[in-house]
Structures are given as structure tokens and as C-alpha cells.
PDB file of N, CA and C in Angstrom:
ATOM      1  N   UNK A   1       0.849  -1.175   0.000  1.00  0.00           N
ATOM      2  CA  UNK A   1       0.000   0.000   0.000  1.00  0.00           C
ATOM      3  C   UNK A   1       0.893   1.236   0.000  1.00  0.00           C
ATOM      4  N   UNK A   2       0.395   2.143  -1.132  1.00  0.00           N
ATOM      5  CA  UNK A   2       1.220   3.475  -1.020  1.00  0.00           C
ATOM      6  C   UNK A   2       0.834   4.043   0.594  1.00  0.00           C
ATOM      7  N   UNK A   3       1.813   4.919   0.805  1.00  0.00           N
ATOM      8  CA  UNK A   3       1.886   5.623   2.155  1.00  0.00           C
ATOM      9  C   UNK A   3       2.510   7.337   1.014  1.00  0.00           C
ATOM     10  N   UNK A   4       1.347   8.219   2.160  1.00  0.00           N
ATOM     11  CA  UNK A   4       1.808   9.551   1.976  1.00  0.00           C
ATOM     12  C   UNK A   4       2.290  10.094   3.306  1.00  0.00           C
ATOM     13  N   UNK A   5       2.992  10.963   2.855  1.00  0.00           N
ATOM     14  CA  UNK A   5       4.125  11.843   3.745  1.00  0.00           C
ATOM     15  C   UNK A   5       3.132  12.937   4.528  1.00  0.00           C
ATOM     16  N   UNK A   6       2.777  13.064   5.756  1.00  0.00           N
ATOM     17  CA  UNK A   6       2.121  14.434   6.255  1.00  0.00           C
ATOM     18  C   UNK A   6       2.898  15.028   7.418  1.00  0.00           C
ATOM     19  N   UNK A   7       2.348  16.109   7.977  1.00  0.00           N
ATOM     20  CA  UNK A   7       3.261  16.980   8.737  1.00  0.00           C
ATOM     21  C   UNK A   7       1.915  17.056  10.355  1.00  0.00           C
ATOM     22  N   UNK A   8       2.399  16.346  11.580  1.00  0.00           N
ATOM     23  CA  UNK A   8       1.768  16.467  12.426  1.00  0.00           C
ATOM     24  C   UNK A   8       2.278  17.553  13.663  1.00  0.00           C
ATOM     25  N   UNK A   9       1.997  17.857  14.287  1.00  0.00           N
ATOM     26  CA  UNK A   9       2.227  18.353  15.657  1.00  0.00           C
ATOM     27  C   UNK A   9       2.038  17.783  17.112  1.00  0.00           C
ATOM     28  N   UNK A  10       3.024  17.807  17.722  1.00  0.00           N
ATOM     29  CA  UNK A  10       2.538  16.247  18.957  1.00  0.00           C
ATOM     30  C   UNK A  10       3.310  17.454  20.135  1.00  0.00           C
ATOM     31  N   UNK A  11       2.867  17.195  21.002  1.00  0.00           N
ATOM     32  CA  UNK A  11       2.834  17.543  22.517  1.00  0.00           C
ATOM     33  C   UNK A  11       4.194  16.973  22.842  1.00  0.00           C
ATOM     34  N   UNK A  12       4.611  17.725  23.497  1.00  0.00           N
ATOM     35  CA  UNK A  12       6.518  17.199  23.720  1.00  0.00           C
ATOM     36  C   UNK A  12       6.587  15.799  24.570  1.00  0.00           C
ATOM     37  N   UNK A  13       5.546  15.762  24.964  1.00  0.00           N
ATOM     38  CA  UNK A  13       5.383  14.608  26.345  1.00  0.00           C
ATOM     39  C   UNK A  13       5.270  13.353  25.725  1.00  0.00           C
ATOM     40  N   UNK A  14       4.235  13.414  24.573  1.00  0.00           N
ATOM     41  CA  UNK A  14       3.539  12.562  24.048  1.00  0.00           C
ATOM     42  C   UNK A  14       4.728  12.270  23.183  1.00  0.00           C
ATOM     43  N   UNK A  15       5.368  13.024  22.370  1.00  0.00           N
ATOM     44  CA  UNK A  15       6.654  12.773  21.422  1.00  0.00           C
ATOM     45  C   UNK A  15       7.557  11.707  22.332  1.00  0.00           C
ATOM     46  N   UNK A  16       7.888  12.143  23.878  1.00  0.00           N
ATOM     47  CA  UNK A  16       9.164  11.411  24.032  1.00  0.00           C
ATOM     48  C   UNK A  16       8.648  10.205  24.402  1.00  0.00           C
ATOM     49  N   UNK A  17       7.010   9.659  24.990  1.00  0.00           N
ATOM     50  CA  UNK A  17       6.685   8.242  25.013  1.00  0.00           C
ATOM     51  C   UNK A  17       6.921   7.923  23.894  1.00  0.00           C
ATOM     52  N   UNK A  18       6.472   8.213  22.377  1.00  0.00           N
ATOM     53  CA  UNK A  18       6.334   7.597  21.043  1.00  0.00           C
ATOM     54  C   UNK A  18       8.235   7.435  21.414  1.00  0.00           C
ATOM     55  N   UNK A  19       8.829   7.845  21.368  1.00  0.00           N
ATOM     56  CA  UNK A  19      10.458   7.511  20.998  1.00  0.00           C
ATOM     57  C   UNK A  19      10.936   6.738  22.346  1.00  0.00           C
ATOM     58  N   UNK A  20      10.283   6.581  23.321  1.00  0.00           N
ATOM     59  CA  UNK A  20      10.574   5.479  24.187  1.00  0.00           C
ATOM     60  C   UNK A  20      10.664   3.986  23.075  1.00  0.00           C
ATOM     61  N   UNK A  21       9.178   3.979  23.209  1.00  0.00           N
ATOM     62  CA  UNK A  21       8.803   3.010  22.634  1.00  0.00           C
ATOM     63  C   UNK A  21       9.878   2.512  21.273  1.00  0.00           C
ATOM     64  N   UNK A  22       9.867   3.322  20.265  1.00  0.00           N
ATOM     65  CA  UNK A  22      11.032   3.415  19.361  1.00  0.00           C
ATOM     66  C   UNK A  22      12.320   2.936  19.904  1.00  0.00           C
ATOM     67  N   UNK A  23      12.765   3.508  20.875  1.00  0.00           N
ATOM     68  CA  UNK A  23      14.151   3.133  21.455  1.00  0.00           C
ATOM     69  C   UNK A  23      14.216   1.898  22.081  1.00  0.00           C
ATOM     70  N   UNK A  24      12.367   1.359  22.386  1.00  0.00           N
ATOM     71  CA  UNK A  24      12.850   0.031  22.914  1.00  0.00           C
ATOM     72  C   UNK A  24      12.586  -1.017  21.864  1.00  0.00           C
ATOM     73  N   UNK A  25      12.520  -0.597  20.626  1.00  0.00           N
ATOM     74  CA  UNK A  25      12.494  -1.223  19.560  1.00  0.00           C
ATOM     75  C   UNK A  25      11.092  -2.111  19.317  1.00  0.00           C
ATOM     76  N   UNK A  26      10.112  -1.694  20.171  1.00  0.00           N
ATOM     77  CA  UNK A  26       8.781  -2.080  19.976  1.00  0.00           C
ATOM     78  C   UNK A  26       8.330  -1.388  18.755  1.00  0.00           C
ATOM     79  N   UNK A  27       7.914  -0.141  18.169  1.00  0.00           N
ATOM     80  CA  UNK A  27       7.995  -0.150  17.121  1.00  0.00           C
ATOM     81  C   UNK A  27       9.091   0.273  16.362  1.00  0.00           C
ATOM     82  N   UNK A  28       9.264   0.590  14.689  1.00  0.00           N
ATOM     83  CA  UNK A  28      10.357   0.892  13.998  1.00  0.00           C
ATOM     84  C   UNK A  28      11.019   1.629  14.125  1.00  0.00           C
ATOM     85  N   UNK A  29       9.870   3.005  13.869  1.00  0.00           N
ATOM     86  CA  UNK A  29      10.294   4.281  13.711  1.00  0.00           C
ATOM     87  C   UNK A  29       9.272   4.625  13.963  1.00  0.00           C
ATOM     88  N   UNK A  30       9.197   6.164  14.336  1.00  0.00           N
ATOM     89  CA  UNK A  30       7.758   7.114  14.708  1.00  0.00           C
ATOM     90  C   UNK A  30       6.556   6.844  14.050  1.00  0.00           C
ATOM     91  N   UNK A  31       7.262   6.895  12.852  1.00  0.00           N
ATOM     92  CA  UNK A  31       5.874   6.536  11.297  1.00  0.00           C
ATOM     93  C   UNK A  31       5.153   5.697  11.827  1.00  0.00           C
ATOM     94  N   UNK A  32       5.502   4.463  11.807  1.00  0.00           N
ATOM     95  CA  UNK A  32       4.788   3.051  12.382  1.00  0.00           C
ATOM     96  C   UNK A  32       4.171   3.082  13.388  1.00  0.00           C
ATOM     97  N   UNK A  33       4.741   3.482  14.496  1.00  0.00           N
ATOM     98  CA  UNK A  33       4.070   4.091  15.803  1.00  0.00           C
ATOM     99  C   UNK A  33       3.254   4.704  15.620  1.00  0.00           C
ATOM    100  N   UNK A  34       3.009   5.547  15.098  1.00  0.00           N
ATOM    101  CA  UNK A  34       2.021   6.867  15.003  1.00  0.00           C
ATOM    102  C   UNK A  34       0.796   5.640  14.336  1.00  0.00           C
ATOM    103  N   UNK A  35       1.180   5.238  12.590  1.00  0.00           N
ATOM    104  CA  UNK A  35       0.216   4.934  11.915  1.00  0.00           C
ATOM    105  C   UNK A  35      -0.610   3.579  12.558  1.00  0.00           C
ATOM    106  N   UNK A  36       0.029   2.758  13.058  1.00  0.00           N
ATOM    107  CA  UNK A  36      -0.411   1.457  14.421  1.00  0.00           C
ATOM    108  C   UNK A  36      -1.268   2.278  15.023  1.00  0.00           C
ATOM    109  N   UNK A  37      -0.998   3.404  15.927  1.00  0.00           N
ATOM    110  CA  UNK A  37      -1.893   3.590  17.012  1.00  0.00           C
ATOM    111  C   UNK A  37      -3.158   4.246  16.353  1.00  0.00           C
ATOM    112  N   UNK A  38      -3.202   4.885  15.395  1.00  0.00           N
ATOM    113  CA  UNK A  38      -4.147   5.368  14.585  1.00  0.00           C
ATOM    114  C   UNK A  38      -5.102   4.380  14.067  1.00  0.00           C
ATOM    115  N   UNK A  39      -4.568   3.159  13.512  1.00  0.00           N
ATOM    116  CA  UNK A  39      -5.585   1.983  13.081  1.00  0.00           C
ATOM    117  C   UNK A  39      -5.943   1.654  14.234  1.00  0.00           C
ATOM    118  N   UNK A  40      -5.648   1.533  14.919  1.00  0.00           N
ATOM    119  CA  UNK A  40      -6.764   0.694  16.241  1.00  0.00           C
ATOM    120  C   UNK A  40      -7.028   1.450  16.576  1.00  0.00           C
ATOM    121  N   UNK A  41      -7.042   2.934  16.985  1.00  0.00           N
ATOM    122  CA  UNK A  41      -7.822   4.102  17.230  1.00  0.00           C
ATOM    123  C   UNK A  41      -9.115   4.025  16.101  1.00  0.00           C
ATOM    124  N   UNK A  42      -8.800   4.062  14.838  1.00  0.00           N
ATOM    125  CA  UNK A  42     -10.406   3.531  13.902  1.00  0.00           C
ATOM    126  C   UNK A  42     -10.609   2.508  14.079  1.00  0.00           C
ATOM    127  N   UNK A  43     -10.114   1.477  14.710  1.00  0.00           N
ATOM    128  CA  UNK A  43     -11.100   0.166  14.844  1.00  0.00           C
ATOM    129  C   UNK A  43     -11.828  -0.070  15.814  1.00  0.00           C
ATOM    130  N   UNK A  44     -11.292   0.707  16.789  1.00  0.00           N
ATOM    131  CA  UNK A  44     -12.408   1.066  18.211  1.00  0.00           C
ATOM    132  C   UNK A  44     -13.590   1.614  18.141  1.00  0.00           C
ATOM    133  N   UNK A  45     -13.020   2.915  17.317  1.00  0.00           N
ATOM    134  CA  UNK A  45     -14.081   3.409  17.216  1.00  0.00           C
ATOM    135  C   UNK A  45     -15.078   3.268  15.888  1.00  0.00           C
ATOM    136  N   UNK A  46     -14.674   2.758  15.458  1.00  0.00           N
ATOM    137  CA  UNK A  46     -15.773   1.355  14.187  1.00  0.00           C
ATOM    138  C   UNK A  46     -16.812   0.505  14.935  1.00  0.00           C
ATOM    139  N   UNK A  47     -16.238  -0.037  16.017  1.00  0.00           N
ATOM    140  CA  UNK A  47     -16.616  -1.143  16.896  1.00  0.00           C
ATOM    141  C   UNK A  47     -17.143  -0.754  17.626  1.00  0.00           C
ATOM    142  N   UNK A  48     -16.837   0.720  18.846  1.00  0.00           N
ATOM    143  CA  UNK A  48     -18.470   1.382  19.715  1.00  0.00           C
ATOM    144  C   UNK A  48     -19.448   1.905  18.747  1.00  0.00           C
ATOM    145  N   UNK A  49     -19.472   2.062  17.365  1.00  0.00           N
ATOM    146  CA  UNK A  49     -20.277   2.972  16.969  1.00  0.00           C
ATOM    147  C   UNK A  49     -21.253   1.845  16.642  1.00  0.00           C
ATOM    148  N   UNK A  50     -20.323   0.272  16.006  1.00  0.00           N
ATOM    149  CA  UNK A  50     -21.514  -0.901  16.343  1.00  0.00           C
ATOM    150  C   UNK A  50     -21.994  -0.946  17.000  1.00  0.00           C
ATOM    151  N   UNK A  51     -21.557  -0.830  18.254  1.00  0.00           N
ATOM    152  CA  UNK A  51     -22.230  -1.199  19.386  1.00  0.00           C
ATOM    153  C   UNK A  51     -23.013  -0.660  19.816  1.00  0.00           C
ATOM    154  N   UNK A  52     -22.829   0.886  19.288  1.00  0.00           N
ATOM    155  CA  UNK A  52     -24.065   1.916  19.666  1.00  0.00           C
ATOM    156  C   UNK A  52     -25.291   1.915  19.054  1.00  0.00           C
ATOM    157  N   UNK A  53     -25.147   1.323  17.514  1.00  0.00           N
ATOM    158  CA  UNK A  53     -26.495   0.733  17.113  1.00  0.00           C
ATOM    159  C   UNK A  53     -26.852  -0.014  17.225  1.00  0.00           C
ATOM    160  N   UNK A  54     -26.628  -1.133  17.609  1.00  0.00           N
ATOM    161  CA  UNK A  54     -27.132  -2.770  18.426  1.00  0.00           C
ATOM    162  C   UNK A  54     -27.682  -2.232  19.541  1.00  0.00           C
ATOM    163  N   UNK A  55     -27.251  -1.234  20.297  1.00  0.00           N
ATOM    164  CA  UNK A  55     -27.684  -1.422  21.400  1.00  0.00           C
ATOM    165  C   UNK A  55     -29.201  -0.264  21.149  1.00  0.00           C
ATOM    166  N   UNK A  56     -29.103   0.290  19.945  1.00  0.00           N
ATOM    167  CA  UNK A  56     -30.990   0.904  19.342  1.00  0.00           C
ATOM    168  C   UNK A  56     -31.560  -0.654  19.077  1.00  0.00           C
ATOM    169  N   UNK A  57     -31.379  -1.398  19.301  1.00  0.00           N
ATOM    170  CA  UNK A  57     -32.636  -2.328  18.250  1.00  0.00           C
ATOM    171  C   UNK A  57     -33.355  -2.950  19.415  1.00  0.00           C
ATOM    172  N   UNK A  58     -34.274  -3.093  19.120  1.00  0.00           N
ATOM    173  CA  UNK A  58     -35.397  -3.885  20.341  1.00  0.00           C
ATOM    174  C   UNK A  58     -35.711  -5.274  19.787  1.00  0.00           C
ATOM    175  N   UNK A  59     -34.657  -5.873  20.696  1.00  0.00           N
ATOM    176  CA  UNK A  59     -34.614  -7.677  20.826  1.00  0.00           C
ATOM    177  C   UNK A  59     -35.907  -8.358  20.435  1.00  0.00           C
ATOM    178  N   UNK A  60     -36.801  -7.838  20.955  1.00  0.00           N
ATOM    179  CA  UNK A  60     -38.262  -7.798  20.628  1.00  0.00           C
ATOM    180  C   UNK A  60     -38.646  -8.026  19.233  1.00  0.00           C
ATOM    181  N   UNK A  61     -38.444  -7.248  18.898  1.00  0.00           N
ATOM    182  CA  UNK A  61     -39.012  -6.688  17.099  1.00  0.00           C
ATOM    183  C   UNK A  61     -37.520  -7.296  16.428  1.00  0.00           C
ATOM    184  N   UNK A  62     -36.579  -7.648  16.604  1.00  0.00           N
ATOM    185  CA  UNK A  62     -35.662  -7.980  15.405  1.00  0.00           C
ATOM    186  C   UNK A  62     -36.378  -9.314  15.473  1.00  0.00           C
ATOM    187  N   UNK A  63     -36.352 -10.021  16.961  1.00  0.00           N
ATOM    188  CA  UNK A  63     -37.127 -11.664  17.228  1.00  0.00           C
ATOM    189  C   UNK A  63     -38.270 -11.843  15.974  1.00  0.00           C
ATOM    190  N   UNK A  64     -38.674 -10.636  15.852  1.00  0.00           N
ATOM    191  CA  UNK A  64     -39.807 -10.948  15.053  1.00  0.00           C
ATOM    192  C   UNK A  64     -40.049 -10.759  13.523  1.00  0.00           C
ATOM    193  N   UNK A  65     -39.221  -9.689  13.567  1.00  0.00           N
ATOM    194  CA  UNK A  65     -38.560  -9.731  11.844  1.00  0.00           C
ATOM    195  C   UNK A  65     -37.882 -10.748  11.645  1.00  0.00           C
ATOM    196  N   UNK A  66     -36.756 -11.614  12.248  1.00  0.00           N
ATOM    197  CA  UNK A  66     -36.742 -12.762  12.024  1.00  0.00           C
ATOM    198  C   UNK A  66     -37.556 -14.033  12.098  1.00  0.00           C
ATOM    199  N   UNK A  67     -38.647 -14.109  12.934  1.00  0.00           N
ATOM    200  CA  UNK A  67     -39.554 -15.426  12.509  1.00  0.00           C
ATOM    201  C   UNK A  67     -40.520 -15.305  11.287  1.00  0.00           C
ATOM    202  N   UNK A  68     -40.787 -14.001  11.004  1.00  0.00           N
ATOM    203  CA  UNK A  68     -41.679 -13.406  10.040  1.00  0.00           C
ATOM    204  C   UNK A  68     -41.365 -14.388   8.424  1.00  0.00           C
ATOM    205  N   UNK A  69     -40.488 -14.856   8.485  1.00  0.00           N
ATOM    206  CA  UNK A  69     -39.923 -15.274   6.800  1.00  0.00           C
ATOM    207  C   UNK A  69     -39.359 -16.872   7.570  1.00  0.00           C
ATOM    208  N   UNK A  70     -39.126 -17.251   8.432  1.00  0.00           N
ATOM    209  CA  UNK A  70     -38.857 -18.521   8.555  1.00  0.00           C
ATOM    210  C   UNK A  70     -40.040 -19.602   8.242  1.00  0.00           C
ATOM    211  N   UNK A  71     -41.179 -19.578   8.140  1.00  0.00           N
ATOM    212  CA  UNK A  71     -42.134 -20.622   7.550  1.00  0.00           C
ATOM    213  C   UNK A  71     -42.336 -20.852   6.210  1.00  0.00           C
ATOM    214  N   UNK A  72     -41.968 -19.316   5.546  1.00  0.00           N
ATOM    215  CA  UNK A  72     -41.686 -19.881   3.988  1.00  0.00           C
ATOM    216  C   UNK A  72     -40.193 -20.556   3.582  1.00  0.00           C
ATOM    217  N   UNK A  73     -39.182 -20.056   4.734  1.00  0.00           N
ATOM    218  CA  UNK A  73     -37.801 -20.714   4.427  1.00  0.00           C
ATOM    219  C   UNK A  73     -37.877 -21.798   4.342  1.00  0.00           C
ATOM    220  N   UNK A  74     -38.248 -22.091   5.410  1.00  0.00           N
ATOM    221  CA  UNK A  74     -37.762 -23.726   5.692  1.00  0.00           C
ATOM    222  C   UNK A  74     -38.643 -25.032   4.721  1.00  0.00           C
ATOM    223  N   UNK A  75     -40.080 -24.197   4.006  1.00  0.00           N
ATOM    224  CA  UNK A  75     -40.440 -25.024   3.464  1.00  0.00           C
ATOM    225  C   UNK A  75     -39.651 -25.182   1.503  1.00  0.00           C
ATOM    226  N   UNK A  76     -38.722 -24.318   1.938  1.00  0.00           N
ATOM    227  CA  UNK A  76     -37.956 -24.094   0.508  1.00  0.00           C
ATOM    228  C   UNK A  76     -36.492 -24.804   0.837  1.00  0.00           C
ATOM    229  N   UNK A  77     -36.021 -25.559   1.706  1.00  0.00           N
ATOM    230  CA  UNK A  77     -34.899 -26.251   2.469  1.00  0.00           C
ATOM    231  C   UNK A  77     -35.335 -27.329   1.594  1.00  0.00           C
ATOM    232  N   UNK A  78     -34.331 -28.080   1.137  1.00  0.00           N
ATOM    233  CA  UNK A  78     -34.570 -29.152   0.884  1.00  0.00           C
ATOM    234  C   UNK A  78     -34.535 -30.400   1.822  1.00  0.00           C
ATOM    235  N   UNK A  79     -35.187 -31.833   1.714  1.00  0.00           N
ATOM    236  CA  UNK A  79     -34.995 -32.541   3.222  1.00  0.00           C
ATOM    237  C   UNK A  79     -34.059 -33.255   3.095  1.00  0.00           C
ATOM    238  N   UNK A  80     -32.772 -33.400   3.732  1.00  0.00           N
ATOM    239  CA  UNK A  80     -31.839 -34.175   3.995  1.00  0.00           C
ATOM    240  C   UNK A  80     -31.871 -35.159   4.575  1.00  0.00           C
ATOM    241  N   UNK A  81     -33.075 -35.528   5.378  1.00  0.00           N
ATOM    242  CA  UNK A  81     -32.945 -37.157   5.937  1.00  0.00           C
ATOM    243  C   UNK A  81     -32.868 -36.525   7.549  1.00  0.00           C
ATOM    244  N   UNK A  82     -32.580 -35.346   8.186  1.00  0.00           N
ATOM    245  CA  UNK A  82     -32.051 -35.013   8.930  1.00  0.00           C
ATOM    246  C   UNK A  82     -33.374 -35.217  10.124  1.00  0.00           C
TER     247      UNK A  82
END
């Protein structure tokens, strides 16, 4: 995957953890560091925003949008012997 070059600004504090880390050879270089913590920073927050709409649906009514079409399914299953 191409990678582009950008220009950030970081808090002096926050800079010398990122180059801890660097120096203890956990990650490469800053780049990596930075771009790592950024993907799981969007995958978190990918993952509460699921969670924030699961947690709109009423267990209730999906229960029932799902049985709603299971009596024509199953008579379209073919029988396996089962």
C-alpha cells in the first residue's frame, strides 16, 4: 500500500513516550508508531459505533422480523434425511 508523507504536531510529552517506545524497539520508527496507534484508534471506534447501534434495536421486534420469513424458508430447504 502506497503511504503519503504528512506533517503532524505532537505535545513534547507525548513525542518522548512515542520515541521510548522506538528506542525500545517495539515499534520501527515514529511513522509506524504513530500509523499502528491510529488503526486501532479507527477500529475502536468502528466497533463502539456498532455497538451503539445494536444497542438501538429492540430484541423484541428484530425476534420478530426474524420469525416473520422462517415458515416460507424452511419449506424451501430441501430434506436431507435429517
Amino acid at each position: 500500500m502506497d503511504s503519503k508523507k504528512v506533517s503532524i504536531t505532537i505535545n513534547p510529552l507525548l513525542l518522548n513516550e512515542i520515541d521510548e517506545l522506538v528506542g525500545r524497539h517495539i515499534f520501527p520508527n515514529r511513522s509506524q508508531m504513530i500509523q499502528t496507534a491510529l488503526e486501532e484508534l479507527i477500529i475502536r471506534f468502528k466497533r463502539q459505533r456498532l455497538a451503539q447501534e445494536c444497542a438501538k434495536l429492540n430484541p423484541d421486534e428484530e425476534k420478530r422480523f426474524a420469525e416473520m420469513g422462517i415458515g416460507q424458508e424452511l419449506s424451501m430447504w430441501p430434506d436431507d434425511g435429517w
